[in-house]
Structure formats: structure tokens, C-alpha cells
Protein backbone atom coordinates (compact mmCIF):
# COMPACT_ATOMS: atom_id res chain seq x y z
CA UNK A 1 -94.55 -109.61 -111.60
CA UNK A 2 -98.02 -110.22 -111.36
CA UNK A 3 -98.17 -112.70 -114.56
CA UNK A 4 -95.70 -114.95 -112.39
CA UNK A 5 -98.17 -114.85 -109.62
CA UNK A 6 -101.83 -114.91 -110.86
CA UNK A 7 -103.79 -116.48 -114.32
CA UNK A 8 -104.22 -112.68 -115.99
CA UNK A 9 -107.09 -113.38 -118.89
CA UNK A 10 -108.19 -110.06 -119.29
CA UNK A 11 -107.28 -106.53 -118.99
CA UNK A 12 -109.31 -103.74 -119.05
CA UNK A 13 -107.59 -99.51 -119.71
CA UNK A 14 -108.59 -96.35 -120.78
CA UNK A 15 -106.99 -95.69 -123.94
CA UNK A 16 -103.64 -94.30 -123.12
CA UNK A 17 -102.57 -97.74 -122.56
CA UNK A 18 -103.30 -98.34 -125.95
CA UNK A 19 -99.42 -98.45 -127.48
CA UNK A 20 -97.58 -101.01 -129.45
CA UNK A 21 -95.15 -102.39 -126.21
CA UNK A 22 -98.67 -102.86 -124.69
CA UNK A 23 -100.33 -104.95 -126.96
CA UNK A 24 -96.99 -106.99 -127.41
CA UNK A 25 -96.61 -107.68 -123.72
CA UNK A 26 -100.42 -109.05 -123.61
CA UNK A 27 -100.42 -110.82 -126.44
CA UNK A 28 -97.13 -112.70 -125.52
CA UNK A 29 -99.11 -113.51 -121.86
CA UNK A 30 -102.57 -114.29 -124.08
CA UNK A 31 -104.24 -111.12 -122.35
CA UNK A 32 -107.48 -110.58 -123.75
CA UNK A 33 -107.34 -105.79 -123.51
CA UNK A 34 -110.21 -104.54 -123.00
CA UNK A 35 -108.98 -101.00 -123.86
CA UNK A 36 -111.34 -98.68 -126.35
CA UNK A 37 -110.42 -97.42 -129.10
CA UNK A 38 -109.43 -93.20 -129.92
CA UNK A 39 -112.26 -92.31 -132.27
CA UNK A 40 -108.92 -91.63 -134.78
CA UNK A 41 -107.97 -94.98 -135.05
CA UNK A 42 -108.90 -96.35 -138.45
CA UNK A 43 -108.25 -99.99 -137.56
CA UNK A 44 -104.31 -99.90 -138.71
CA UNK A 45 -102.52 -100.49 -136.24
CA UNK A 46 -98.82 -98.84 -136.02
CA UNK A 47 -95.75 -99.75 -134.43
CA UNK A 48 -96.80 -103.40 -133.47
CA UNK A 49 -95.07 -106.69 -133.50
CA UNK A 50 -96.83 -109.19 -135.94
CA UNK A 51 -98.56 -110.69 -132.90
CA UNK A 52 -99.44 -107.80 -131.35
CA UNK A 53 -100.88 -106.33 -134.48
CA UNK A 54 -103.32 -109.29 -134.78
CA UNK A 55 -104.30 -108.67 -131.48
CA UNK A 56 -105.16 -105.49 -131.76
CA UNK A 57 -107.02 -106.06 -135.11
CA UNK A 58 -109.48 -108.68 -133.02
CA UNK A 59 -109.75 -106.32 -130.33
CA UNK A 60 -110.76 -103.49 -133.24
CA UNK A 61 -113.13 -105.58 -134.87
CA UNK A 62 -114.99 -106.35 -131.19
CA UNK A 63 -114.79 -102.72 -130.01
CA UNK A 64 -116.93 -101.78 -133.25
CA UNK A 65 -119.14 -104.65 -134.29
CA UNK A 66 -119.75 -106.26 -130.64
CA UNK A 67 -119.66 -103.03 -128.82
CA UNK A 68 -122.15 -104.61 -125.96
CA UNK A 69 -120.19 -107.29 -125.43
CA UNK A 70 -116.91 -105.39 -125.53
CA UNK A 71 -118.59 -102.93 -122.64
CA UNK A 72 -119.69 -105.55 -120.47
CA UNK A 73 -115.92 -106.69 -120.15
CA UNK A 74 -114.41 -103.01 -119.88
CA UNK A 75 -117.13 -101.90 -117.50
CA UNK A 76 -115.30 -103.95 -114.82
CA UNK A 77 -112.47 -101.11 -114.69
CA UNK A 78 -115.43 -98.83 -113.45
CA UNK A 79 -116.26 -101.51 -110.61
CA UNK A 80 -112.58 -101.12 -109.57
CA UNK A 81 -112.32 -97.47 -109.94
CA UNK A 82 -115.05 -97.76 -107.30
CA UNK A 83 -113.58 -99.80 -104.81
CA UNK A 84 -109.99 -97.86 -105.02
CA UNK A 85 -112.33 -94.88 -104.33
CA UNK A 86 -114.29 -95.95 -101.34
CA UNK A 87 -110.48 -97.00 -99.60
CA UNK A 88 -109.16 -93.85 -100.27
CA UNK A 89 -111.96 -92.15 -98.90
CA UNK A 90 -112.30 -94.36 -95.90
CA UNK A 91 -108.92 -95.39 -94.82
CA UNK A 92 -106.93 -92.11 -96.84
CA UNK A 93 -104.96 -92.13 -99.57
CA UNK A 94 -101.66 -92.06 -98.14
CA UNK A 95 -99.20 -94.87 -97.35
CA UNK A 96 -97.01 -94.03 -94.39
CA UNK A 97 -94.92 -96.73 -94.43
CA UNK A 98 -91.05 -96.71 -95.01
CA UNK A 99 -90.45 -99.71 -96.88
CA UNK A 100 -91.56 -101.31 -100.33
CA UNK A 101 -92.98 -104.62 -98.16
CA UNK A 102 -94.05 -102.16 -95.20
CA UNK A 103 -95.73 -100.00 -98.04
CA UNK A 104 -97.53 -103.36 -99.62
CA UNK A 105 -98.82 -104.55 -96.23
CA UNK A 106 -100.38 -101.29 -95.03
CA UNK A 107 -101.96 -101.24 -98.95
CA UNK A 108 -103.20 -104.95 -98.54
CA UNK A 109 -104.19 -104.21 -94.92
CA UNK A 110 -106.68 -101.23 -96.07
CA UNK A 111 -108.21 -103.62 -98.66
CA UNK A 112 -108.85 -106.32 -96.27
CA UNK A 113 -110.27 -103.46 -93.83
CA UNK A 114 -112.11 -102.55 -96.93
CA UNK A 115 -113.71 -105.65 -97.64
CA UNK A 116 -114.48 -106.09 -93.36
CA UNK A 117 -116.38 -103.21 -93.48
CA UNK A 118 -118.60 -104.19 -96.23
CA UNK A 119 -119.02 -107.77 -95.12
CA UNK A 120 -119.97 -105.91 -91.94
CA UNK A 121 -122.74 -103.40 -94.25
CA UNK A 122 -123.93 -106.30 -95.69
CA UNK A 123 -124.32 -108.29 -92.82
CA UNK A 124 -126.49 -105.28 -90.49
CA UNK A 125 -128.10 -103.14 -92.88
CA UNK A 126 -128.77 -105.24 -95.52
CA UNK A 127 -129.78 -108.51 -93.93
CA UNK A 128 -127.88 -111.06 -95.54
CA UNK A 129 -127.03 -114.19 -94.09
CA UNK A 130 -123.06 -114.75 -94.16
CA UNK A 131 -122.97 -117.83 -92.41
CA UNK A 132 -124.60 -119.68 -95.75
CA UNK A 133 -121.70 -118.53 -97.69
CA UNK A 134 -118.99 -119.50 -95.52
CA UNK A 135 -117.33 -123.21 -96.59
CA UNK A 136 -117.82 -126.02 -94.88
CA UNK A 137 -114.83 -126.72 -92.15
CA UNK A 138 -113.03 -129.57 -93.81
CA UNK A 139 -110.37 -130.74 -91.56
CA UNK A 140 -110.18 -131.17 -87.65
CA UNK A 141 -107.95 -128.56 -86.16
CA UNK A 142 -103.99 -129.67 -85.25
CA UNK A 143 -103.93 -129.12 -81.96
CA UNK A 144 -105.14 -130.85 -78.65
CA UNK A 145 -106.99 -128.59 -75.76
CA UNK A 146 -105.77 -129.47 -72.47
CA UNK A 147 -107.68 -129.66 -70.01
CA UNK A 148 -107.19 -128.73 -66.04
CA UNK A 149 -103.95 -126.78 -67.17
CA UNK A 150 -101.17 -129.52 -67.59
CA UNK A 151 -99.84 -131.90 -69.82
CA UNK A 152 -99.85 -135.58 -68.23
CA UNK A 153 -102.22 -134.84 -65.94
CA UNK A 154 -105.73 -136.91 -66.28
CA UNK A 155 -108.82 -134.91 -66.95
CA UNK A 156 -111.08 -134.32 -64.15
CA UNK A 157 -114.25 -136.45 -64.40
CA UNK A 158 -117.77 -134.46 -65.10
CA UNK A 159 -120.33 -136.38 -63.12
């Protein structure tokens, strides 16, 4: 579902996602796993489709000769870990909502909340100026204020 939807180039898991059916699913989408490696794994893959298996081999050879560069990429699942952990904590970690598109709203709604409320931190306690990062307004709105309160009337004149 979410391949259909959004440009996935990367994906970063703690080792239990680490299986064959994995690493065929990613390397059918050209995912780039971040996932480490169990300290038993002797750079053999088992169980993999021929694609999959060459995947895996890359991803092998980066996880032990460019480990740097290998954490830099995987350290984002900490970031994210992070932000699921300041909603929960915030807003709780239940979903009350009946509903599978109820359920996603109230989820999406907590994030947005989420992402208010830090705006909001940033803004007052740290100082920064959000008005330089907002985008230009492009286009004119699509709508026409009326003035004096009816259509087909003519304005009053300001002298």
C-alpha cells in the first residue's frame, strides 16, 4: 500500500526484519534496507530469491566495510522511534476510534497535533523565526469579498 502511494528509497529495521520474503519485496520495489546484520550471519545469505540474495550481499558488504556510512542511514529509525514516543506520551497511545478510516484520521490527527506543538516550541522558546520558512503565496485566492453584505449592491464609497 504505501509503495503505490509514496517514492520508498530506503528502509531502515532492526534485524528481525531481516528474512528472505523481506529482502525480495525491497529489492523488487529497489528499496535500499538499512537493517544490521545478527553478529551470526557469515555473509551467505539463505532462503533468498536470486535478486534478493544480491541485495542482501551489497547490503552485507556496506554493513561491514562502510559501517559509518551504513549508521548514518539506519540512525534515522532512532529519529522516528523518537517522534512515535513523544505522541504516545503526549496525546496517549490509544486509538478510540471504531473504524479503519476513523482509526487513520485520529492517528494522522495526533501527528499533525504533534508537529503543532513543536512548531509552537520552536517558535516561543527557542526563538526561531517561522515566517522565513513559510512559501511565498503564489496564487490570488478564488473568491470575491463582498462588501456592505449583498451581492449587486455597489460598494459604499470611503471618502
Amino acid at each position: 500500500m504505501t509503495a503505490a502511494n509514496f517514492g520508498i528509497f530506503e528502509l531502515c529495521a532492526d534485524r528481525a526484519y531481516a528474512s528472505g520474503s523481506n529482502y525480495d519485496t525491497l529489492a523488487k520495489l529497489g528499496v535500499m534496507p538499512y537493517i544490521p546484520f545478527k553478529t551470526s550471519h557469515t555473509g551467505i545469505g539463505k532462503d533468498f530469491s536470486e535478486e534478493a540474495l544480491k541485495l542482501w550481499r551489497q547490503m552485507f558488504h556496506e554493513f561491514h566495510f562502510h559501517r559509518d556510512a551504513f549508521l548514518a542511514h539506519y540512525h534515522q529509525r532512532s529519529n522516528v522511534e523518537s517522534v512515535f514516543s513523544m505522541v504516545k506520551r503526549k496525546f496517549g497511545g490509544d486509538v478510540r476510534s471504531k473504524t479503519e478510516t476513523a482509526m487513520l484520521n485520529e492517528v494522522l490527527c495526533k501527528f499533525v497535533c504533534h508537529n503543532i506543538c513543536v512548531l509552537n516550541s520552536a517558535m516561543f522558546e527557542l526563538g526561531l523565526d517561522l515566517d522565513s520558512l513559510l512559501a511565498p503565496k503564489m496564487r490570488k485566492p478564488n473568491f470575491q469579498v463582498i462588501q456592505g453584505g449583498r451581492l449587486g449592491e455597489p460598494e459604499p464609497r470611503i471618502q
